[in-house]
Protein backbone atom coordinates (compact mmCIF):
# COMPACT_ATOMS: atom_id res chain seq x y z
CA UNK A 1 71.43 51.52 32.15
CA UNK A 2 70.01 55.11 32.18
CA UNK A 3 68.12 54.89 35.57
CA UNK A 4 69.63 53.77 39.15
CA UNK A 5 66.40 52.18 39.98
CA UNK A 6 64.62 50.06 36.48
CA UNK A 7 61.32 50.65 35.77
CA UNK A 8 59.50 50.35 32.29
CA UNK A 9 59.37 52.68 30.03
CA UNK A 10 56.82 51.76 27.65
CA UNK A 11 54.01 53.94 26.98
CA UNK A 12 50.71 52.86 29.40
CA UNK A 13 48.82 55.72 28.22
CA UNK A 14 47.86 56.57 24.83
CA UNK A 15 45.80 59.03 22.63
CA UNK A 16 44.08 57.77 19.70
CA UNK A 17 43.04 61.63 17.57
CA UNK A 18 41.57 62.38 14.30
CA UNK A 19 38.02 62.47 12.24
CA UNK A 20 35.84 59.70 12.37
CA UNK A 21 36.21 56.66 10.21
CA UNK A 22 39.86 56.99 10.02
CA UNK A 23 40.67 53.66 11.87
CA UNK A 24 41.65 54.60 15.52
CA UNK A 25 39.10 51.82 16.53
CA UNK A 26 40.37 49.25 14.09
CA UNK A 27 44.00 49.94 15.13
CA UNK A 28 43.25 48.76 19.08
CA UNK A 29 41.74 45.57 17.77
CA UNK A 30 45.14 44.90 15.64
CA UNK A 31 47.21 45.92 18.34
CA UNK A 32 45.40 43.33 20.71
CA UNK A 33 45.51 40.90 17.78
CA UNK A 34 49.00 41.07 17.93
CA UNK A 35 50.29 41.06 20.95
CA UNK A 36 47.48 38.71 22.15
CA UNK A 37 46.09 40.77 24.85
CA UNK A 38 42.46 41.17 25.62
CA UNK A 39 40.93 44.21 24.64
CA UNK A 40 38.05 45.84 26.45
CA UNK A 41 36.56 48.26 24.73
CA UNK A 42 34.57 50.73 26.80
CA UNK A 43 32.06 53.30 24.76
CA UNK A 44 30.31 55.89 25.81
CA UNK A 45 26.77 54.71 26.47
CA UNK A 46 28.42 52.31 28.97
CA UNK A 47 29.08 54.57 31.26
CA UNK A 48 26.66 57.33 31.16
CA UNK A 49 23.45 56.84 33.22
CA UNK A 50 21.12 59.45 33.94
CA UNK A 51 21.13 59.20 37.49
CA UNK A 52 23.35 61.72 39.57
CA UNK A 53 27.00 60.02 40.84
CA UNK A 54 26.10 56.51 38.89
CA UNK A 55 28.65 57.32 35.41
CA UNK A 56 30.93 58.40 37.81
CA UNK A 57 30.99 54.74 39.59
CA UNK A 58 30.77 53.25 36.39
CA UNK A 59 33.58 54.44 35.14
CA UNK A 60 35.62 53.57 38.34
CA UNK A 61 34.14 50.89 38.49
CA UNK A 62 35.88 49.79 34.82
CA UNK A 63 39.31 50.89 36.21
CA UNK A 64 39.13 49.07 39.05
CA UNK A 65 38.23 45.59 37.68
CA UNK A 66 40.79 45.92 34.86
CA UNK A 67 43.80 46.46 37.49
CA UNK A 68 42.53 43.68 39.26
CA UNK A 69 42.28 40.87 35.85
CA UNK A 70 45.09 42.79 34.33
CA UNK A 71 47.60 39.52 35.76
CA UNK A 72 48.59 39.08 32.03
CA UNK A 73 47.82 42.32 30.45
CA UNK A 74 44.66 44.05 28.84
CA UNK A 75 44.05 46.55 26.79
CA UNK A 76 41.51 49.88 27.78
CA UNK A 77 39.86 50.98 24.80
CA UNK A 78 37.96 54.11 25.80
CA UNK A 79 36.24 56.18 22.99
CA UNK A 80 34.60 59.08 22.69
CA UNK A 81 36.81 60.13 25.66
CA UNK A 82 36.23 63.72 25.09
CA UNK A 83 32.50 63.69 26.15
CA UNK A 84 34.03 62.31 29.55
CA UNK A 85 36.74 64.78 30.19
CA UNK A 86 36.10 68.36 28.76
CA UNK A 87 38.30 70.75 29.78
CA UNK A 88 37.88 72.68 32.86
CA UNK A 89 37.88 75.83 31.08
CA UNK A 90 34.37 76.00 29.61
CA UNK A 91 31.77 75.82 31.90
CA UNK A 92 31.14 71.94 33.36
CA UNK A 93 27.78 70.76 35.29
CA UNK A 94 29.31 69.16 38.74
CA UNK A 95 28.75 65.82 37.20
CA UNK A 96 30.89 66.08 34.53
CA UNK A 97 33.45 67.87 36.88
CA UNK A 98 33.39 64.54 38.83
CA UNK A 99 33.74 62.26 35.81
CA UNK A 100 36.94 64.00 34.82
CA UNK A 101 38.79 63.74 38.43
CA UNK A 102 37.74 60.45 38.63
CA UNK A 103 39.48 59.96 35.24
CA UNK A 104 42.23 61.88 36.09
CA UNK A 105 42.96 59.64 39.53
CA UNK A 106 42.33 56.08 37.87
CA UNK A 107 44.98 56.69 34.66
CA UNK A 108 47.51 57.61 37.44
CA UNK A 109 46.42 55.06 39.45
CA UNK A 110 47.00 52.70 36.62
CA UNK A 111 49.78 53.94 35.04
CA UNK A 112 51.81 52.95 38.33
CA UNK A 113 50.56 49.05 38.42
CA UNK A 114 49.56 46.21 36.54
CA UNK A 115 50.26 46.00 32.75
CA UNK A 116 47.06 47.48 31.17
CA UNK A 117 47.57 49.98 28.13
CA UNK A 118 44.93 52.26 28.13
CA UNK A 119 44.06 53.55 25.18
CA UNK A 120 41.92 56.95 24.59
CA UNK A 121 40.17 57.89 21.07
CA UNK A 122 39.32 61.13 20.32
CA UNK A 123 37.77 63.13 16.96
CA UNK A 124 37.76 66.64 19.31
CA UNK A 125 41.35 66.77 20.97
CA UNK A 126 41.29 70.28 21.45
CA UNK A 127 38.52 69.76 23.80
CA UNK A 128 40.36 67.83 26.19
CA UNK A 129 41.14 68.79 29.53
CA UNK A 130 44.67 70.14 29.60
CA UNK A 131 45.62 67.81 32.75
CA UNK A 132 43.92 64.87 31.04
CA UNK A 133 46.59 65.27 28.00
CA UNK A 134 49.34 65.29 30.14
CA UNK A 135 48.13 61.89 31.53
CA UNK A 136 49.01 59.97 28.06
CA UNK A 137 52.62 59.10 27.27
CA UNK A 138 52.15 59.19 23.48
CA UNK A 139 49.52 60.82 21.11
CA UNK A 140 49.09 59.55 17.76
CA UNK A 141 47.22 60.99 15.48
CA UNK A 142 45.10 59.14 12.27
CA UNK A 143 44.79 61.45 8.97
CA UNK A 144 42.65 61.19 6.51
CA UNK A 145 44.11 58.74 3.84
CA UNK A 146 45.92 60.38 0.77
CA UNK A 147 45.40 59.81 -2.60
CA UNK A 148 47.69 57.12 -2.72
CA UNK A 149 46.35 55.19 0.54
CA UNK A 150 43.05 55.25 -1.02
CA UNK A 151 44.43 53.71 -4.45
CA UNK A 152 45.45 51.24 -2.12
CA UNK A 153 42.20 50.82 0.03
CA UNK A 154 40.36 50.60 -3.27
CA UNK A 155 42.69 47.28 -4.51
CA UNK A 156 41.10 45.94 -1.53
CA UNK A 157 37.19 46.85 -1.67
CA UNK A 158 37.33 47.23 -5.64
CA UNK A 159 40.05 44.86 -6.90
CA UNK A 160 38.37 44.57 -10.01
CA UNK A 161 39.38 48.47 -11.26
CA UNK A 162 42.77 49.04 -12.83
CA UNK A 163 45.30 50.60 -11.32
CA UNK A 164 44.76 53.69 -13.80
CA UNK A 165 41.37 53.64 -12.64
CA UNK A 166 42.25 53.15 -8.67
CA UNK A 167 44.63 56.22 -9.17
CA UNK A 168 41.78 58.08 -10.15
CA UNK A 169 39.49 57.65 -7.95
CA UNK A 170 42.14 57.66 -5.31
CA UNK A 171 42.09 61.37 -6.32
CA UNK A 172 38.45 62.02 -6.60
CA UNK A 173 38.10 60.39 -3.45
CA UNK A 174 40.39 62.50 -1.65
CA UNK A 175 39.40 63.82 1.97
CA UNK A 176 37.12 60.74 2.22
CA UNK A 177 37.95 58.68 5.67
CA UNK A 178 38.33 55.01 5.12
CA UNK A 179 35.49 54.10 7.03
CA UNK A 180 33.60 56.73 3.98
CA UNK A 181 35.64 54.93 1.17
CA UNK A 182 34.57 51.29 1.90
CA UNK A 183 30.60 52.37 2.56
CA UNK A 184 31.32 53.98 -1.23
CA UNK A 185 32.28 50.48 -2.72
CA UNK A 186 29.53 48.85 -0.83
CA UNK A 187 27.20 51.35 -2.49
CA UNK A 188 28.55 51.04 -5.43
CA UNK A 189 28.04 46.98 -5.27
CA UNK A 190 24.05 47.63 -4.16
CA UNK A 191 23.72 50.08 -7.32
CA UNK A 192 25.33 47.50 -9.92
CA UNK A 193 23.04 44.41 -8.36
CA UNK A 194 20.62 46.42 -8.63
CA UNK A 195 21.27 47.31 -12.29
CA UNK A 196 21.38 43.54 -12.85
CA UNK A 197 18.04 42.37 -11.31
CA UNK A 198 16.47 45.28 -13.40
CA UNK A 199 17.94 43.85 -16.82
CA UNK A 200 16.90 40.08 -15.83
CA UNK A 201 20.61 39.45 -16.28
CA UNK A 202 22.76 35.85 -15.12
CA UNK A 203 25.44 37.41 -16.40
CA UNK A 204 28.33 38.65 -13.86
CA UNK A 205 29.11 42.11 -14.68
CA UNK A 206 31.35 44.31 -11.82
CA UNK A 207 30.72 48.15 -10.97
CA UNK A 208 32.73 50.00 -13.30
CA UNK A 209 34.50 53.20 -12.26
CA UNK A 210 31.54 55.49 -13.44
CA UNK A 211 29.20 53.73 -10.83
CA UNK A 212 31.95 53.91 -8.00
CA UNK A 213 31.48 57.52 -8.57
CA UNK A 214 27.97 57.75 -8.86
CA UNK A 215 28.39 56.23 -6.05
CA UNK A 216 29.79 58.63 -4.15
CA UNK A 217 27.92 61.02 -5.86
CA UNK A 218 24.49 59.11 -4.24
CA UNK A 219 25.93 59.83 -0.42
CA UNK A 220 25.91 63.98 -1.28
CA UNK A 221 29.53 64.20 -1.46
CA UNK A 222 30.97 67.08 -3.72
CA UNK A 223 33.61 65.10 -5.58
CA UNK A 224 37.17 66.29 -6.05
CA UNK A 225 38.01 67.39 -9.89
């Protein structure tokens, strides 16, 4: 009702920012889970080649087949986006220059057809290109977990603790990414097996809180007091 001619207004162009291991990966898989749409996820080593002018048709190249299979939707997953479009104010080899217009003229060219979502990931989004930023409709950004988010990852990966001790570590823990916290808990299952084939032991014991933070302590992180 707000437009004299209709045309959609949902977002076709999105930014995915924050540190790595925070779930900006994870969240385009769910998002094509749920709205059953294909995802095609497109990293880096995909498109860059070593030969002169061949990332640059790669990366067209990707456009151009997902407008044309795009009948009933698809999702563009492209990470790492900020090693393909710097910004133009530091100084750029001709290559990369390329890379970024040809960026630049396929999210336009997409954002006016089709129904693909493309979807951009970032950990540096200061070092995007200014024009490149004003390409996405909406730019979301992933945090590090809080305290209380990684109670809650923990009653996932270490459902065994109580919630006292969850808390706790949920604390201690804090600044961790979630991708961090879960290779903690796996650690933390390798050091009590290991504990266990030592002692010659059938019996089942679980990783108690001290060896979550050992740990922890084991990947060089300086734990929170």
């Amino acid at each position: 009702a707000t437009r004299k001619k209709f045309e959609s207004n949902r977002p076709k162009a999105v930014l995915f920012t924050g540190p790595p291991g925070v779930g900006k990966t994870t969240m385009a898989r769910i998002i094509a889970k749920e709205s059953a749409v294909p995802l095609v996820y497109v990293p880096l080593e995909n498109i860059m080649s070593a030969y002169y002018g061949e990332s640059t048709k790669r990366l067209a190249m990707v456009f151009d087949i997902a407008a044309e299979v795009d009948s009933n939707g698809l999702i563009l997953f492209l990470d790492e986006i900020d090693s393909l479009a710097p910004s133009r104010n530091e100084q750029l080899f001709e290559a990369t220059r390329r890379m970024l217009s040809v960026l630049l003229r396929k999210i336009d060219g997409i954002e006016t057809r089709g129904k693909t979502l493309t979807i951009g990931a970032t950990n540096r989004e200061q070092d995007l290109d200014s024009a490149l930023l004003s390409r996405f409709d909406t730019i979301l950004h992933f945090p590090n977990p809080s305290s209380k988010d990684i109670s809650a990852i923990l009653g996932l990966y270490a459902q065994h603790l109580s919630e006292p001790d969850r808390i706790e570590l949920g604390k201690r823990f804090s600044g961790l990414s979630p991708r961090s916290i879960i290779d903690v808990c796996k650690k933390a299952e390798r050091i009590q097996a290991r504990k266990l084939i030592q002692e010659n032991t059938t019996e089942i014991q679980l990783p108690t809180k001290e060896i979550y933070i050992s740990a922890l302590s084991a990947k060089g992180v300086t734990l929170t007091k």
